[in-house]
Protein backbone atom coordinates (compact mmCIF):
# COMPACT_ATOMS: atom_id res chain seq x y z
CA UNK A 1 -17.28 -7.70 10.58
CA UNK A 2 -13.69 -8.72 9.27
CA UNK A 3 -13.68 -8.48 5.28
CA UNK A 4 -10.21 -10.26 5.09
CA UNK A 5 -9.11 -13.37 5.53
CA UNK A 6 -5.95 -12.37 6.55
CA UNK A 7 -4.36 -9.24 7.81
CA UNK A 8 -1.00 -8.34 7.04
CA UNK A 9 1.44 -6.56 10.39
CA UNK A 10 0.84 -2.87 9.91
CA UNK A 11 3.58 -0.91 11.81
CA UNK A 12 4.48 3.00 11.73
CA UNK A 13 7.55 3.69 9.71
CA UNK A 14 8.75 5.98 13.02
CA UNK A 15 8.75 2.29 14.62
CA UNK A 16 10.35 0.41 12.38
CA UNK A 17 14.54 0.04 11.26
CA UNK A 18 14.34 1.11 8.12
CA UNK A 19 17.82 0.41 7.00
CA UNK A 20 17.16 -3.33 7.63
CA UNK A 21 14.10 -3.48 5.15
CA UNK A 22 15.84 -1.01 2.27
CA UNK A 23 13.49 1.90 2.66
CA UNK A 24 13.88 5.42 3.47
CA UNK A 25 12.28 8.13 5.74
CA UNK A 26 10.94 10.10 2.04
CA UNK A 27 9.69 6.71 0.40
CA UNK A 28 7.72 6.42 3.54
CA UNK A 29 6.06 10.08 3.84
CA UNK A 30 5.63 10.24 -0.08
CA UNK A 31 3.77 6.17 -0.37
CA UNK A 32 2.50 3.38 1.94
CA UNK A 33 4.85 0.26 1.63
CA UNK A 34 4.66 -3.42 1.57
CA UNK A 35 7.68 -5.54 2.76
CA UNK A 36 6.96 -8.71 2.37
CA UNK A 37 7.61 -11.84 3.95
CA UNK A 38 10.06 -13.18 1.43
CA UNK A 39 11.68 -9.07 1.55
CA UNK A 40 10.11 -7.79 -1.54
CA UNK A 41 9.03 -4.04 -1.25
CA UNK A 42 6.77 -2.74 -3.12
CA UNK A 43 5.03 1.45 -3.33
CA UNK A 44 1.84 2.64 -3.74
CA UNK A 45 -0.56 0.75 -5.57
CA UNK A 46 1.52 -1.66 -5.66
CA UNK A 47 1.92 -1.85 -2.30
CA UNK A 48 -1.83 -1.94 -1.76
CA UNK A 49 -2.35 -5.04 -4.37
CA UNK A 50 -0.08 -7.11 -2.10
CA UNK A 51 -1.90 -6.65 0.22
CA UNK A 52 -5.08 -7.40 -1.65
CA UNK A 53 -3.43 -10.86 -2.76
CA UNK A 54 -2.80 -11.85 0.56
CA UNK A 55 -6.48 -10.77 1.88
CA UNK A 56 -7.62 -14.00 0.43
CA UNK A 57 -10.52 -14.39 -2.30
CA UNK A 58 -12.04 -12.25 -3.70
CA UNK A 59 -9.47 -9.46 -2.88
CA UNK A 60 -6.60 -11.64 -4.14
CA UNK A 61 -8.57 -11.65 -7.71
CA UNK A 62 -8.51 -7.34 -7.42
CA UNK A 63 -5.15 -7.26 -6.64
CA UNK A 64 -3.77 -9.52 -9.19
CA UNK A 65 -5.95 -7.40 -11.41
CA UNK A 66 -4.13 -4.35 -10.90
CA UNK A 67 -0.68 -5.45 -12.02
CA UNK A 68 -1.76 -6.14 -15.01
CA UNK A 69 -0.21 -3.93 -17.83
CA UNK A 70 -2.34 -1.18 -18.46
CA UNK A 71 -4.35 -0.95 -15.33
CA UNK A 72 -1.32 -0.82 -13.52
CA UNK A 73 -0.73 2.66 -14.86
CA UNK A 74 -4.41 2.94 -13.98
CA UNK A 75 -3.72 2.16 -10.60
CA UNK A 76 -0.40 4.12 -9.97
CA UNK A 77 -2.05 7.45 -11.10
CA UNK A 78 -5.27 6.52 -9.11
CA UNK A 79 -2.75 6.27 -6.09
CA UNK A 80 -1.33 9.11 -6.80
CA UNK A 81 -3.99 11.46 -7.27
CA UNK A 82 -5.94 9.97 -4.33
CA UNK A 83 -2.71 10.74 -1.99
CA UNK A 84 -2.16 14.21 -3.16
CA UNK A 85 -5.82 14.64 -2.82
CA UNK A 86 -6.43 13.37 1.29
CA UNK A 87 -7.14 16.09 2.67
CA UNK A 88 -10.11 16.95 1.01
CA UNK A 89 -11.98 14.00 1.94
CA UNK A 90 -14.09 13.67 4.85
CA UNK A 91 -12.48 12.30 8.19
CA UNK A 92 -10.17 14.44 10.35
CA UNK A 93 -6.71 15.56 8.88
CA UNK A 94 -3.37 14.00 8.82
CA UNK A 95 -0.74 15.92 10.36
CA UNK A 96 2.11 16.71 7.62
């Protein structure tokens, strides 16, 4: 079952220039990115609200929702904790 309307191009930072899109080989191992169609890059959680907006309704309304000030911070340290944290969730392990 597809939940989005529409699916932004994931591609492996290994696989991609990343000199052309103004990003770097730690930005990339430390956050997931957004670069967006118009250039904009964005970390994080804010990367992941992109790409709630452009999932269409009603993700758009969650990611607008978390740029707002105050659950923004919200939303960064949620990020945060969640990435330093991946490992101890279920699923098989990501290589370092």
């Amino acid at each position: 079952m597809n939940r989005f309307k529409h699916h932004p191009e994931s591609v492996a930072w290994q696989e991609t220039d990343l000199q052309a899109v103004g990003l770097t080989p730690e930005q990339c191992t430390t956050a997931v990115q957004w670069v967006g169609p118009d250039g904009v890059v964005a970390s994080g959680s804010d990367a992941a609200a992109r790409v709630l907006i452009v999932a269409g309704l009603p993700w758009s309304l969650a990611g607008r929702i978390m740029f707002v000030p105050g659950i923004r911070a919200i939303a960064q340290r949620s990020y945060r904790w969640v990435a330093n944290n991946r490992y101890r969730f279920r699923g098989d392990p990501l290589p370092e």
